[in-house]
PDB file of N, CA and C in Angstrom:
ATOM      1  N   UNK A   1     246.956 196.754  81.371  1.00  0.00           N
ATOM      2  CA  UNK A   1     245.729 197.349  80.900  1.00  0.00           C
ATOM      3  C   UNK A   1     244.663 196.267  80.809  1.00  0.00           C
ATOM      4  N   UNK A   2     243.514 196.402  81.080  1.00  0.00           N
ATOM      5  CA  UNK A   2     242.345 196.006  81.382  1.00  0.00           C
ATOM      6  C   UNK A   2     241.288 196.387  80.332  1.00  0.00           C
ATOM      7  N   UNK A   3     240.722 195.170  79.847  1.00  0.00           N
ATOM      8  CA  UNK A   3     239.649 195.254  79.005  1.00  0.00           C
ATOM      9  C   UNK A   3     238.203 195.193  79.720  1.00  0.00           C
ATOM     10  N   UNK A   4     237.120 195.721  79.426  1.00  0.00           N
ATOM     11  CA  UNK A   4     236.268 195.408  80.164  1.00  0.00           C
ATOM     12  C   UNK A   4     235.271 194.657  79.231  1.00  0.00           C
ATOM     13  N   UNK A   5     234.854 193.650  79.556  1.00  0.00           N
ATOM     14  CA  UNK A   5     233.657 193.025  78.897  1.00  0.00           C
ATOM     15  C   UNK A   5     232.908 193.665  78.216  1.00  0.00           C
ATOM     16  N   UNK A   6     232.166 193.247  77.315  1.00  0.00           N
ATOM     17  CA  UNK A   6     230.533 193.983  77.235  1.00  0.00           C
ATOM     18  C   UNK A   6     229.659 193.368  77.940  1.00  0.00           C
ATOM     19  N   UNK A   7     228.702 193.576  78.537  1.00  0.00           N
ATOM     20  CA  UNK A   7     227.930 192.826  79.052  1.00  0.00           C
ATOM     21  C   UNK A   7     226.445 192.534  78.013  1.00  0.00           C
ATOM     22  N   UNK A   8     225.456 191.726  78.618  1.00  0.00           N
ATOM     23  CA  UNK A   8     224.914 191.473  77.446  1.00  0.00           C
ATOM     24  C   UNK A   8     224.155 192.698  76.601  1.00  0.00           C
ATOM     25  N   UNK A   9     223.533 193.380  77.490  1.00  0.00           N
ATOM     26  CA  UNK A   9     223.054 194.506  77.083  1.00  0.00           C
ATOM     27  C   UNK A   9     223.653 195.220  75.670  1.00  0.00           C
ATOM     28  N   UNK A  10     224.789 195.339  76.155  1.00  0.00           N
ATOM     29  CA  UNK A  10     225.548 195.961  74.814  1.00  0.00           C
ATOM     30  C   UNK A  10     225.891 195.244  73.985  1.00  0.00           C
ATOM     31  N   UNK A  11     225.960 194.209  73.697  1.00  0.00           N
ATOM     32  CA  UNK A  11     226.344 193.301  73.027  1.00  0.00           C
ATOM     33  C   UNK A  11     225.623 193.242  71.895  1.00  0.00           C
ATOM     34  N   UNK A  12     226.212 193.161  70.183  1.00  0.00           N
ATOM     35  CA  UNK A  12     225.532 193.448  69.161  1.00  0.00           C
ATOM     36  C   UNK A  12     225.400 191.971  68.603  1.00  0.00           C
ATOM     37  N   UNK A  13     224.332 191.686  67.867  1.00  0.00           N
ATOM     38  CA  UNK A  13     224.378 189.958  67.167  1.00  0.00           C
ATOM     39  C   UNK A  13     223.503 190.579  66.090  1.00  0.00           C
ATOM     40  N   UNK A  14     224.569 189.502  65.027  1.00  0.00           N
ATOM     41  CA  UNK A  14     224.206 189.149  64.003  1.00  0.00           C
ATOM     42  C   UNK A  14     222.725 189.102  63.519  1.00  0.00           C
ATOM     43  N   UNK A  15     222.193 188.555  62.144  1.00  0.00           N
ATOM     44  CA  UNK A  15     221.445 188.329  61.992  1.00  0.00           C
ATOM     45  C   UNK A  15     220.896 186.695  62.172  1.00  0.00           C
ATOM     46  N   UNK A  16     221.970 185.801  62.030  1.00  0.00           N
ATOM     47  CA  UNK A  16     222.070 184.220  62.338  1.00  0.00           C
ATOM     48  C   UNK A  16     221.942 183.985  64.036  1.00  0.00           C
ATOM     49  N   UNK A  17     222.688 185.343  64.730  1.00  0.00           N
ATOM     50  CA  UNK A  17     222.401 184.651  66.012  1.00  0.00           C
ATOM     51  C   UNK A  17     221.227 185.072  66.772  1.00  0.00           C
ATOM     52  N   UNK A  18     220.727 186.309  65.682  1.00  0.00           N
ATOM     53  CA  UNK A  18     218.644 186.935  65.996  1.00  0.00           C
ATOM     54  C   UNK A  18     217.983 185.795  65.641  1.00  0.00           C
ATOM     55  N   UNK A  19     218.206 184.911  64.808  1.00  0.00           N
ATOM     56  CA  UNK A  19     217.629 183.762  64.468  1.00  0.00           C
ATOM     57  C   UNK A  19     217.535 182.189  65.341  1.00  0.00           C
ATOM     58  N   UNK A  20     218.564 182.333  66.260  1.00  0.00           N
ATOM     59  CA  UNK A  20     218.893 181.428  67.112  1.00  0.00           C
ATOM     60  C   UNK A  20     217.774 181.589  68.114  1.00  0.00           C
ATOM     61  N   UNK A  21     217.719 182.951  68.317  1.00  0.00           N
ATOM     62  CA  UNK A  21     217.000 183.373  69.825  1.00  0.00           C
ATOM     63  C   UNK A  21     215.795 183.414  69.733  1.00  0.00           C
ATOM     64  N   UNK A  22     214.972 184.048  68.280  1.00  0.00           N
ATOM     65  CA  UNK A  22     213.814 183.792  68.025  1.00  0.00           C
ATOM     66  C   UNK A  22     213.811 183.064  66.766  1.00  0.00           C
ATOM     67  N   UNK A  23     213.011 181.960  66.753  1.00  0.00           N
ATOM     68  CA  UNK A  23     213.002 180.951  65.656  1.00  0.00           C
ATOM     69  C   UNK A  23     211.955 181.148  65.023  1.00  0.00           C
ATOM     70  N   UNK A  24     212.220 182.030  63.646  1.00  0.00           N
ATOM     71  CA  UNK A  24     211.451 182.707  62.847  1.00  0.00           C
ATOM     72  C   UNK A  24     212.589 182.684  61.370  1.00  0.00           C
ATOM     73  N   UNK A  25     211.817 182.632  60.259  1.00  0.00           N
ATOM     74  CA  UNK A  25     212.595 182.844  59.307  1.00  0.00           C
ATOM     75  C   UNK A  25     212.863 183.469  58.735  1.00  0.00           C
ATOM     76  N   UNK A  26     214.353 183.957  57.973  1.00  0.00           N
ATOM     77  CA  UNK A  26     214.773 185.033  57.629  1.00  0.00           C
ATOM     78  C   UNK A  26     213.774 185.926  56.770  1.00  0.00           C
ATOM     79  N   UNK A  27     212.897 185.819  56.303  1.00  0.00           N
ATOM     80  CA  UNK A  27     211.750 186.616  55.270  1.00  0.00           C
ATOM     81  C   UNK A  27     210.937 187.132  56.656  1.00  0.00           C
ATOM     82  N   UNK A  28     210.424 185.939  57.060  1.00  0.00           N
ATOM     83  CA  UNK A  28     209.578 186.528  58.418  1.00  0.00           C
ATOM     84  C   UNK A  28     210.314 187.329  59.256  1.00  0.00           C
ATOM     85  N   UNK A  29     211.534 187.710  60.020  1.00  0.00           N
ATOM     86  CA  UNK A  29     211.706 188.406  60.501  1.00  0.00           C
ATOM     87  C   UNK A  29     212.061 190.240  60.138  1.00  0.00           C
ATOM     88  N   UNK A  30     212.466 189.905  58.560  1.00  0.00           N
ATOM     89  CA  UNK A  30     212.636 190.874  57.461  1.00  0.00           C
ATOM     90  C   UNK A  30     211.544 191.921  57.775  1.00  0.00           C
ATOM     91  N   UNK A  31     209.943 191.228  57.699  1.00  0.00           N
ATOM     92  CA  UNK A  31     208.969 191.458  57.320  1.00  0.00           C
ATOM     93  C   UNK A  31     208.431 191.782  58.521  1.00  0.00           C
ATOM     94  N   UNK A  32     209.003 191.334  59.868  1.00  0.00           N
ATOM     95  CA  UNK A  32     208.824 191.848  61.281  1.00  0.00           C
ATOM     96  C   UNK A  32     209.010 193.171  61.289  1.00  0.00           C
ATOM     97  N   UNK A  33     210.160 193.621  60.893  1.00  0.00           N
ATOM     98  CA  UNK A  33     211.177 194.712  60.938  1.00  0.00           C
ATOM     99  C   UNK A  33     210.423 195.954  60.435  1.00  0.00           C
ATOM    100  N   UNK A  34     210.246 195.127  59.326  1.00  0.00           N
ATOM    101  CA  UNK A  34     209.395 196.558  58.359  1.00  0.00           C
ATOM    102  C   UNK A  34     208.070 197.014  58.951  1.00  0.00           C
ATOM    103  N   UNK A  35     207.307 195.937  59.549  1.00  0.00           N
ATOM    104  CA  UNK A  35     205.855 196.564  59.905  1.00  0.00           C
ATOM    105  C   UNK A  35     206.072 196.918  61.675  1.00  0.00           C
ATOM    106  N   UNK A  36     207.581 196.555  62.162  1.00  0.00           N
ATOM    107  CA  UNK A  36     207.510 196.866  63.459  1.00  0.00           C
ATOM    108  C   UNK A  36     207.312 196.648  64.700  1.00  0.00           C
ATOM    109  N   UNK A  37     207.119 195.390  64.146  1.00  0.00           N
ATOM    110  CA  UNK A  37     206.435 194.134  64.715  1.00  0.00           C
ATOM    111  C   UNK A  37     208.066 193.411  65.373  1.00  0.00           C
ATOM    112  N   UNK A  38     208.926 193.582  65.090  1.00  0.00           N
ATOM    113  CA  UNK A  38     210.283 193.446  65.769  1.00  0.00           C
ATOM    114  C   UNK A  38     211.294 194.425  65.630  1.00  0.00           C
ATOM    115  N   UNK A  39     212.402 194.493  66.379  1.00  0.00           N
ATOM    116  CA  UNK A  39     213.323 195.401  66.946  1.00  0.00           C
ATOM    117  C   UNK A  39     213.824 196.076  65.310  1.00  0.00           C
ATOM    118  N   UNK A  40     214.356 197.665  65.106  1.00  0.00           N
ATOM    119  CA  UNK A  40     214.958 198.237  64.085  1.00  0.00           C
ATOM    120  C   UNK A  40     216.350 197.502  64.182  1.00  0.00           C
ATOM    121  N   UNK A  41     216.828 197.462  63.383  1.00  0.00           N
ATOM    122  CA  UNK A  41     218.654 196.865  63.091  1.00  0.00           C
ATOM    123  C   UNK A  41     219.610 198.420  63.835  1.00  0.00           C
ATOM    124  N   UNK A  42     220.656 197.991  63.854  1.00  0.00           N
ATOM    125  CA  UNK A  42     221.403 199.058  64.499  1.00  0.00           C
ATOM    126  C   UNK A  42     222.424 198.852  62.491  1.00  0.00           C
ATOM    127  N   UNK A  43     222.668 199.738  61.672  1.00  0.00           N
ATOM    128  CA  UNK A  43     223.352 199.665  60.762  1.00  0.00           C
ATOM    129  C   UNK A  43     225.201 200.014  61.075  1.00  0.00           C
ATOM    130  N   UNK A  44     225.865 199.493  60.952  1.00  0.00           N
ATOM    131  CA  UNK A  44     227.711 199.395  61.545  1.00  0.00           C
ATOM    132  C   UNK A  44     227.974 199.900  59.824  1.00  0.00           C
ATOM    133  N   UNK A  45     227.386 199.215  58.881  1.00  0.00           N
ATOM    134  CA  UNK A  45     228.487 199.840  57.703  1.00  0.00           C
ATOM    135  C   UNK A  45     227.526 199.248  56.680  1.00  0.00           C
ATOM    136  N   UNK A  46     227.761 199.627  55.456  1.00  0.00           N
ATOM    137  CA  UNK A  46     226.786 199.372  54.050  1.00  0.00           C
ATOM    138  C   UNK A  46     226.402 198.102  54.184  1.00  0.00           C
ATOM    139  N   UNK A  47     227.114 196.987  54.696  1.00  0.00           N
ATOM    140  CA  UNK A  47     226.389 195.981  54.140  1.00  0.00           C
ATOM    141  C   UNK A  47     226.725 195.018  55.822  1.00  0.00           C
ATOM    142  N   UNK A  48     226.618 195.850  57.016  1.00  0.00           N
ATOM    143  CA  UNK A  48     226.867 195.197  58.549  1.00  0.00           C
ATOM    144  C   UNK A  48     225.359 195.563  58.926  1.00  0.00           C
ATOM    145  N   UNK A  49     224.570 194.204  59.452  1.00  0.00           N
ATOM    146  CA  UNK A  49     223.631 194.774  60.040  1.00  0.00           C
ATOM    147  C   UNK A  49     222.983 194.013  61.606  1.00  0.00           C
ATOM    148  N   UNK A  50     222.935 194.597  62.714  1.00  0.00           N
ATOM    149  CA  UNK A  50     223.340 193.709  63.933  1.00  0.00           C
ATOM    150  C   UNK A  50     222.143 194.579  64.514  1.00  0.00           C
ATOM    151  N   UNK A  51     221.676 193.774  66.059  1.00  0.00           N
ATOM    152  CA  UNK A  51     220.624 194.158  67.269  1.00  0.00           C
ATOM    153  C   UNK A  51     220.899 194.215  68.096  1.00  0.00           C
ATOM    154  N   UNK A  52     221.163 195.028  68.864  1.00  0.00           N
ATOM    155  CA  UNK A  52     221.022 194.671  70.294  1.00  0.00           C
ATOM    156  C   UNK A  52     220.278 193.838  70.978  1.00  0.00           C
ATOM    157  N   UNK A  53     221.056 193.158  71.809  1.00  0.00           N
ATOM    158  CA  UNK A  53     220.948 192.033  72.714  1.00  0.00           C
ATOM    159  C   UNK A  53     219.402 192.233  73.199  1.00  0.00           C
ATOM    160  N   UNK A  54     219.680 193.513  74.122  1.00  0.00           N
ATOM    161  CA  UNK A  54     218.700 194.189  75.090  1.00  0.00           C
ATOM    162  C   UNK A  54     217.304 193.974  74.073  1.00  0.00           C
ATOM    163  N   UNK A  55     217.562 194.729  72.639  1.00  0.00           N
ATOM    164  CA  UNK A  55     215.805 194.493  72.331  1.00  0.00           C
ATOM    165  C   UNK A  55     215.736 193.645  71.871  1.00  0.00           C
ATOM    166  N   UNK A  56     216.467 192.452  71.520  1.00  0.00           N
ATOM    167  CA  UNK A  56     216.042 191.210  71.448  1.00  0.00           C
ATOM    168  C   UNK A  56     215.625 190.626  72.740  1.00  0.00           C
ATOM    169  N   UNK A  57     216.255 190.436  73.674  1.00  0.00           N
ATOM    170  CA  UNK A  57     215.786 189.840  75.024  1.00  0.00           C
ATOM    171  C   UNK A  57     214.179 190.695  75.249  1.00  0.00           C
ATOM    172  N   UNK A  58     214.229 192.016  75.355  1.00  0.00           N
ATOM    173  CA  UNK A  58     212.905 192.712  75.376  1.00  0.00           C
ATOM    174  C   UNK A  58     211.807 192.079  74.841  1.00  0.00           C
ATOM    175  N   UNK A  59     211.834 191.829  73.548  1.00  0.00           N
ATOM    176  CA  UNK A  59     211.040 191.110  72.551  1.00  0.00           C
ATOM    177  C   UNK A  59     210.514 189.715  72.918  1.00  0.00           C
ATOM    178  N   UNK A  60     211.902 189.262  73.159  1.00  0.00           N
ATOM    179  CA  UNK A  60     211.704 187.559  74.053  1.00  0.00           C
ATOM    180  C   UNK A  60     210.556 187.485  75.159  1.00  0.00           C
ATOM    181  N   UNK A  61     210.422 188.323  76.264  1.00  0.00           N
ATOM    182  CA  UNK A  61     209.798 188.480  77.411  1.00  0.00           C
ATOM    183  C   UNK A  61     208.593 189.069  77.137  1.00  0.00           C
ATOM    184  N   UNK A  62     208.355 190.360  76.068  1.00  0.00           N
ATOM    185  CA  UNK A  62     207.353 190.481  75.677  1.00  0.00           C
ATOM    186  C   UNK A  62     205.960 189.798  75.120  1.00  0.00           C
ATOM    187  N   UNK A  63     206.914 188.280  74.197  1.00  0.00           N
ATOM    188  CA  UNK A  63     206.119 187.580  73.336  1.00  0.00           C
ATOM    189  C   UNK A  63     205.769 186.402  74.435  1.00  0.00           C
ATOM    190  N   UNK A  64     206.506 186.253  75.118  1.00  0.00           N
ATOM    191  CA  UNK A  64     206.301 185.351  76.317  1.00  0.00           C
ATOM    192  C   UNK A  64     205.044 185.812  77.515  1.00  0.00           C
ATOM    193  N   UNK A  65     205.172 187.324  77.529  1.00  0.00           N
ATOM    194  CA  UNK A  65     203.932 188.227  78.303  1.00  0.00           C
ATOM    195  C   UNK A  65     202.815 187.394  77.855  1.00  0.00           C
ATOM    196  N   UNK A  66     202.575 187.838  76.231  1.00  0.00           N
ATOM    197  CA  UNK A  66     201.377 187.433  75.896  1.00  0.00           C
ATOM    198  C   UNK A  66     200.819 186.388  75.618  1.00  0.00           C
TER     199      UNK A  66
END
């Protein structure tokens, strides 16, 4: 039996490794979130809270657009 990868797309990260990719600080990105200004969290369980890859990379290329 055969596992298949995730590829990055699907791939869920943390809040430490949203921080890696965009170097912003944890209040500032908090405060992204809320006005919308960065990606919604995907919620896994009361106290799990992770992004997709995809709208982080989105975000990346976006801020780089402008």
């Amino acid at each position: 039996m055969t596992t298949a990868s995730p590829t990055s797309s699907e791939t869920l990260l943390r809040l430490p490794g949203v921080l890696q990719r965009v170097p912003v600080s944890r209040a500032t990105w908090w405060a992204g979130v809320k006005t919308g200004r960065f990606p919604q969290p995907v919620k896994l369980g009361p106290r799990t809270t992770c992004w997709r890859s995809a709208d982080i990379d989105k975000l990346i290329s976006d801020l780089a657009a402008k």
